[in-house]
Protein backbone atom coordinates (compact mmCIF):
# COMPACT_ATOMS: atom_id res chain seq x y z
CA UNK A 1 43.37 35.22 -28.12
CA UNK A 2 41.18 37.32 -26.87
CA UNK A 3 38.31 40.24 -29.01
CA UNK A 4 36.37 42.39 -27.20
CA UNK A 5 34.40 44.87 -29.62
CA UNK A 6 32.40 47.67 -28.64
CA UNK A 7 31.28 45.69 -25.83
CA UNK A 8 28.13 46.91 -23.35
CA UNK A 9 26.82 45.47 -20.40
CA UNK A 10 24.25 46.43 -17.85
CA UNK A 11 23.03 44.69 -14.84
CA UNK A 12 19.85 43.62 -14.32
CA UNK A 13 19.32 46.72 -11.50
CA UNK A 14 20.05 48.57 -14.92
CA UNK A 15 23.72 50.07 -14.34
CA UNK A 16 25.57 50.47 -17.25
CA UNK A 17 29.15 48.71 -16.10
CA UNK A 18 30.53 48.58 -19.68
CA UNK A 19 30.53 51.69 -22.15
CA UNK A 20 31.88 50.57 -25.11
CA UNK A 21 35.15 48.81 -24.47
CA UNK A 22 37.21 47.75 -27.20
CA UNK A 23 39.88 45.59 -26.72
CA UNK A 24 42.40 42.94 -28.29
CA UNK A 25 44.99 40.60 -26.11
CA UNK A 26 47.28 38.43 -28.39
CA UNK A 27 48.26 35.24 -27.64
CA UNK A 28 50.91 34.90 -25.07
CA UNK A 29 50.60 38.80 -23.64
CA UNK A 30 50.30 39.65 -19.96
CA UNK A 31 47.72 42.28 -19.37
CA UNK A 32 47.10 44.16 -16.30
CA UNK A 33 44.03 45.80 -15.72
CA UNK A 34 43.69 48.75 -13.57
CA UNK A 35 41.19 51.40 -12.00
CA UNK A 36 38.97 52.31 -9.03
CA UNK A 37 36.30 50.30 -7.68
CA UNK A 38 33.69 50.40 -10.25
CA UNK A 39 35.50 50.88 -12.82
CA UNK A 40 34.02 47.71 -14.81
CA UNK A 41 37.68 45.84 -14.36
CA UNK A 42 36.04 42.31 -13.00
CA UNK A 43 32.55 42.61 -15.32
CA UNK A 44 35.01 43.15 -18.13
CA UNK A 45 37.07 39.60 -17.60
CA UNK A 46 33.95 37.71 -16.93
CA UNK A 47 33.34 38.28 -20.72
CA UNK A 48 36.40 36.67 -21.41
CA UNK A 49 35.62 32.75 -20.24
CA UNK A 50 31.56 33.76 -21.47
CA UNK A 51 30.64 33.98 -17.51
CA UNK A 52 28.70 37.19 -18.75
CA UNK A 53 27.99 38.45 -22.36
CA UNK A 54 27.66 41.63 -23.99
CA UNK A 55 23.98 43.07 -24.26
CA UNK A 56 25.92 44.99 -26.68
CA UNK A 57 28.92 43.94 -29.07
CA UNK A 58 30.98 41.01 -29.40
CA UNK A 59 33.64 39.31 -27.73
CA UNK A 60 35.59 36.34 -29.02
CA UNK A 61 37.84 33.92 -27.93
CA UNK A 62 39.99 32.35 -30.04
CA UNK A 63 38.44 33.02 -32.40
CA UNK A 64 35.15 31.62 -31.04
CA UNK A 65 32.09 33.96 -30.17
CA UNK A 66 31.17 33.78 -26.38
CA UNK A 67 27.02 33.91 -27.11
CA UNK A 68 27.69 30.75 -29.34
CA UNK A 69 29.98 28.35 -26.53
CA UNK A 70 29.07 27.57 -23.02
CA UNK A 71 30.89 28.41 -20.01
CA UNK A 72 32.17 24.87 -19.85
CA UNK A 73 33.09 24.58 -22.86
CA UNK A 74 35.10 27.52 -23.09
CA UNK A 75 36.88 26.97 -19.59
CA UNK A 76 38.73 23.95 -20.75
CA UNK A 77 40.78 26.75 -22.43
CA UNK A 78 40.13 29.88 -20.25
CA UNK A 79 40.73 29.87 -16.54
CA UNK A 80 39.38 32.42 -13.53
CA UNK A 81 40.30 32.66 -10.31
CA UNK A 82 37.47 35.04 -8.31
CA UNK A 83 38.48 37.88 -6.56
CA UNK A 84 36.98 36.01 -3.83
CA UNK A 85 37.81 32.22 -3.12
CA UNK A 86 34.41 31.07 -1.77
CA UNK A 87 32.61 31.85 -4.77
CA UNK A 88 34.77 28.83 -6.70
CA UNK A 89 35.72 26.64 -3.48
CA UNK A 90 33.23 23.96 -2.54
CA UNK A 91 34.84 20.29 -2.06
CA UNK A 92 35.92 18.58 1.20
CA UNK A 93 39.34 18.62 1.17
CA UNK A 94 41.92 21.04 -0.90
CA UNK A 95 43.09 18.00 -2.92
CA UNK A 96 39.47 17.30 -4.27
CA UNK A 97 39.15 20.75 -5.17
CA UNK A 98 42.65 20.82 -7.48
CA UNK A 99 41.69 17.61 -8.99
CA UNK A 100 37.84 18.06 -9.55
CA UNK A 101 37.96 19.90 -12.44
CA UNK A 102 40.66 17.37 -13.86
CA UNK A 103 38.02 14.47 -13.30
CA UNK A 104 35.45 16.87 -15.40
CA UNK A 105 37.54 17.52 -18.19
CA UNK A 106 38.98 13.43 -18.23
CA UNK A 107 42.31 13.07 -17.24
CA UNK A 108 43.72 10.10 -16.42
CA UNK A 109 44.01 9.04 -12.42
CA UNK A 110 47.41 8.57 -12.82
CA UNK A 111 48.20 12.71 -14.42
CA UNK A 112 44.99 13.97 -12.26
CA UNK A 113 47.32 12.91 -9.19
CA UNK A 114 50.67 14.46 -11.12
CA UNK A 115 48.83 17.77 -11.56
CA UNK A 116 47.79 17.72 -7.98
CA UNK A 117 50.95 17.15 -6.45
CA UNK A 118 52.56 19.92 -8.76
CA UNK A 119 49.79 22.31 -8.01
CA UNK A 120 50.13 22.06 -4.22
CA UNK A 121 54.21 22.19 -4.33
CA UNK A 122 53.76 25.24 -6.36
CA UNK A 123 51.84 27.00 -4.08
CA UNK A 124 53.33 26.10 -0.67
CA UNK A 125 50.04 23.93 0.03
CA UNK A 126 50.99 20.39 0.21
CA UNK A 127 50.31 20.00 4.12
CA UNK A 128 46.97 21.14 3.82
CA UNK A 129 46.26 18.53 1.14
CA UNK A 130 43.94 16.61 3.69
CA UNK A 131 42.36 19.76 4.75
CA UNK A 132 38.94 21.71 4.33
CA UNK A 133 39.80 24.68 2.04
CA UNK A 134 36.61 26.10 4.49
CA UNK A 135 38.90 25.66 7.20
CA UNK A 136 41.76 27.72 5.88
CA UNK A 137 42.93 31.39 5.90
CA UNK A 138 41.63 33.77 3.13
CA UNK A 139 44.93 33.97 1.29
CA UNK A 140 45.51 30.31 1.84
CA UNK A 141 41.97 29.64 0.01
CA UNK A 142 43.08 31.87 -2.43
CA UNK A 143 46.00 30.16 -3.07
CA UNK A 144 43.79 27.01 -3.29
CA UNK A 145 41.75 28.60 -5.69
CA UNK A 146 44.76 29.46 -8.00
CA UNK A 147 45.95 25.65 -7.69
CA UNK A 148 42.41 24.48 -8.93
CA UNK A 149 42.59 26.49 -12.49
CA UNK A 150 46.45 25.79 -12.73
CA UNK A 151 46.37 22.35 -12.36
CA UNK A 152 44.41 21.72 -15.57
CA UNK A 153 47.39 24.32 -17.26
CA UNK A 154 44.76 26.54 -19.69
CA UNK A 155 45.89 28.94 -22.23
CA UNK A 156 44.40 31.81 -20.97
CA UNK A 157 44.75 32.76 -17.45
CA UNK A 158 42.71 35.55 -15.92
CA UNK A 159 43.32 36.43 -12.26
CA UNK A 160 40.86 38.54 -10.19
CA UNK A 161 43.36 40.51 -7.52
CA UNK A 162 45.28 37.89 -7.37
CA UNK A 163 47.54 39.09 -4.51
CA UNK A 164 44.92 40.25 -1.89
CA UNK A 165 45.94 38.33 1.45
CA UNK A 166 49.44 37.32 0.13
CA UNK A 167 52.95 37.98 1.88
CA UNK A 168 55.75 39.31 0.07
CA UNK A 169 56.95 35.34 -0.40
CA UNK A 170 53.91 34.32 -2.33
CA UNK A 171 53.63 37.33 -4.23
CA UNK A 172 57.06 36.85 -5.43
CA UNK A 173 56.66 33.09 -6.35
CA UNK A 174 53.35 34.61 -8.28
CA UNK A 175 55.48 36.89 -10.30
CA UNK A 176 57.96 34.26 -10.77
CA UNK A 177 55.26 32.21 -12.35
CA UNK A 178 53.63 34.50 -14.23
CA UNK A 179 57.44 34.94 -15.69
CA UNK A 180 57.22 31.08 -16.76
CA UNK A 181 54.00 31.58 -18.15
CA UNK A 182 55.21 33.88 -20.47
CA UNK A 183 58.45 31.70 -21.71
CA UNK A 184 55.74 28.82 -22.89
CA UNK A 185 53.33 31.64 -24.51
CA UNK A 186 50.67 31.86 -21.89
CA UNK A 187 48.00 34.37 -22.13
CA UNK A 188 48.07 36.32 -18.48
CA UNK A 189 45.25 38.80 -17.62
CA UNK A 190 45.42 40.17 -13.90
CA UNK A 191 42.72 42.37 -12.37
CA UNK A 192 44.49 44.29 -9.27
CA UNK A 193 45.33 47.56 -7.40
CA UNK A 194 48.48 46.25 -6.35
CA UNK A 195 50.48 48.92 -8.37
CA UNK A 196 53.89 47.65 -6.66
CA UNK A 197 52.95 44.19 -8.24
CA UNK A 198 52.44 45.37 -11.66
CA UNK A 199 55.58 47.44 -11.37
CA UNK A 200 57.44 44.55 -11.12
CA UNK A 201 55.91 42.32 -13.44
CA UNK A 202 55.85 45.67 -15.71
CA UNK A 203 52.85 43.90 -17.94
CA UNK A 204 51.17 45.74 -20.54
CA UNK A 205 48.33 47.80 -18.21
CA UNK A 206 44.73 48.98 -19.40
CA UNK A 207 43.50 51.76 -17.11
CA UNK A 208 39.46 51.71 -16.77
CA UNK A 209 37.21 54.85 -14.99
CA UNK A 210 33.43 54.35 -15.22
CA UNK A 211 32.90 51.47 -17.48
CA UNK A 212 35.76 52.91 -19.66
CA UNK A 213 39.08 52.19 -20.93
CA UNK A 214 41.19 55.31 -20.56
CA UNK A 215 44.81 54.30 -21.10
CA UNK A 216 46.32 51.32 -22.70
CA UNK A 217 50.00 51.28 -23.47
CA UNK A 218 53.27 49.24 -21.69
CA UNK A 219 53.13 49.26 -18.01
CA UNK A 220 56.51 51.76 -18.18
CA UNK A 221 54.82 54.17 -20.01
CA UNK A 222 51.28 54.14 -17.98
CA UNK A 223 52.56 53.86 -14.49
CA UNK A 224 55.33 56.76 -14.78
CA UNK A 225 52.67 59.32 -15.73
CA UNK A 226 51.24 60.95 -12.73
CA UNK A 227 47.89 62.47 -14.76
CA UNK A 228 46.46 58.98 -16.41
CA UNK A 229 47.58 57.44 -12.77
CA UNK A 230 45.62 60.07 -10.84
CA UNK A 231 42.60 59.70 -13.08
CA UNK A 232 41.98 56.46 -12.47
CA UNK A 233 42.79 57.06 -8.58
CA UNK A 234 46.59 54.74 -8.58
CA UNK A 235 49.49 56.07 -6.87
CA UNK A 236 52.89 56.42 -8.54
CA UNK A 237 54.79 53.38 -7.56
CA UNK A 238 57.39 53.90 -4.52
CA UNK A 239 60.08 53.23 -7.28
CA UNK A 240 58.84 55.40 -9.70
CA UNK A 241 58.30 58.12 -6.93
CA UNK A 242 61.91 57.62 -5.69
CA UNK A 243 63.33 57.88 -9.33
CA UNK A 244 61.17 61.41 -10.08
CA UNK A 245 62.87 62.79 -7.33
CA UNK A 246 66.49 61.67 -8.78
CA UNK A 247 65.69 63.03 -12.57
CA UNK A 248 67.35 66.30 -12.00
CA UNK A 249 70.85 64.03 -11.03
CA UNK A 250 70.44 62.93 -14.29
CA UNK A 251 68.34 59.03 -13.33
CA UNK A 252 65.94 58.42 -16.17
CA UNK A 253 62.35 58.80 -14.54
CA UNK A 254 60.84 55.56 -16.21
CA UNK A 255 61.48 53.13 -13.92
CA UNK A 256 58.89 51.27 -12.00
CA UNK A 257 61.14 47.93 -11.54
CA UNK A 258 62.90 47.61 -8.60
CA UNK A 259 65.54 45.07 -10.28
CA UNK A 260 65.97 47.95 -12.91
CA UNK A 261 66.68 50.52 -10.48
CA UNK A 262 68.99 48.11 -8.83
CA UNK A 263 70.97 47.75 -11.35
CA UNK A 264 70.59 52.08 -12.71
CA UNK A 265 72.07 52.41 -8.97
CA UNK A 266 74.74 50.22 -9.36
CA UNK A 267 75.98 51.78 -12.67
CA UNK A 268 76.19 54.87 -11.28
CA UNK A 269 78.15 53.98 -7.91
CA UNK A 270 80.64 51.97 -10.53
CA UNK A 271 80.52 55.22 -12.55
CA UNK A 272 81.32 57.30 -9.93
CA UNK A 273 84.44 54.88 -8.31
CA UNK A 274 85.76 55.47 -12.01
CA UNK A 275 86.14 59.12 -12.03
């Protein structure tokens, strides 16, 4: 779905953000990307809808060169959510702002108000339907945000810290929908530090340092080794710390997912009764 090859970019205050990044995301993969501020995580993903392009390289999706398609064009297929809400939030009430990129793209009145609805049940937002997003809490904007680029259902989703301002409730129903995304072969690429979050989704994860990609392998593999983790300034996640600590009982030390250790823990109290 998604080509990025040998990719550069610098700003126009001449910082190089992008070194030569290289990377491929298939159709239907969930992709976390991961690394320190400044690590060229949220420059890299505005490539991906042609919000910025390379001054050096190519990226292409679907098969379609971003320096030869609009923004437009290409969002109809590829949708962002900002790390920050305000920078995509402008209409008068949250239900203009789900439906006006429905309007745009020429959906029927009758599916623009479906695709509302949905949108706002799905994210716990129906009783601020009425409401200026301006007038809501950061994480509720966000959410609003998120409802805007879901309700048109694109191909390719790319989320920008999607959890900042969350509770543990909405960041579960995110998983949870991420998880659906993924039965009807959705593309999913999340920017975040929330290492707890990725543990549980346990997505393939890039790891990025100074414009760089310095890992790239399953999110089991990356987030149970302490020296790629350290270099790109992530903790080990509290599961994955508890489970080093149990390795010389003889627990496996790849496990990042709480529901896996769950059920590791469980095995081993039903092993023990046995004896």
């Amino acid at each position: 779905m998604i080509e990025a090859t040998d990719i550069r970019y610098s700003y126009p205050n001449k910082v190089e953000a992008l070194k030569g990044v290289s990377l491929t995301i298939q159709d239907g993969e969930f992709v976390a990307i991961m690394g320190q501020n400044g690590a060229g995580k949220s420059t890299l993903v505005k490539h991906f809808n042609g919000l910025l392009k390379p001054s050096v390289g190519k990226v292409r999706v679907d098969g379609v060169e971003t320096t030869k398609s609009s923004v437009a064009a290409l969002a109809r297929n590829v949708g962002f959510v900002f790390q920050n809400p305000d920078h995509q939030l402008f209409s008068e009430t949250v239900e203009e702002e789900i439906a006006f990129a429905l309007k745009n793209f020429g959906f029927q009145p009758d599916v623009i108000e479906q695709r509302v609805t949905w949108a706002l049940n799905l994210l716990s937002l129906t009783q601020y339907r009425k409401t200026s997003p301006f007038l809501l809490s950061g994480g509720e904007r966000k959410r609003v945000a998120l409802a805007s680029v879901l309700a048109w259902d694109p191909s390719t989703l790319i989320l920008d810290e999607p959890t900042i301002g969350q509770d543990h409730e909405q960041k579960e129903k995110l998983r949870q929908f991420i998880m659906q995304m993924q039965t009807q072969k959705k593309t999913v690429v999340i920017v975040t530090h929330d290492v707890e979050f990725v543990a549980e989704c346990n997505p393939r994860v890039v790891l990025m340092k100074e414009g760089k990609i310095v890992a790239d392998g399953e999110g089991k593999e990356i987030l149970t080794d302490p020296a790629l983790l350290e270099l790109s300034s992530i903790v080990l996640p509290q599961i994955a710390q508890v489970f080093t600590k149990l390795a010389p009982l003889g627990f496996p030390k790849d496990v990042i997912d709480l529901y896996e250790a769950k059920q590791i823990i469980l095995k081993a109290k039903e092993s023990k009764q046995g004896r």
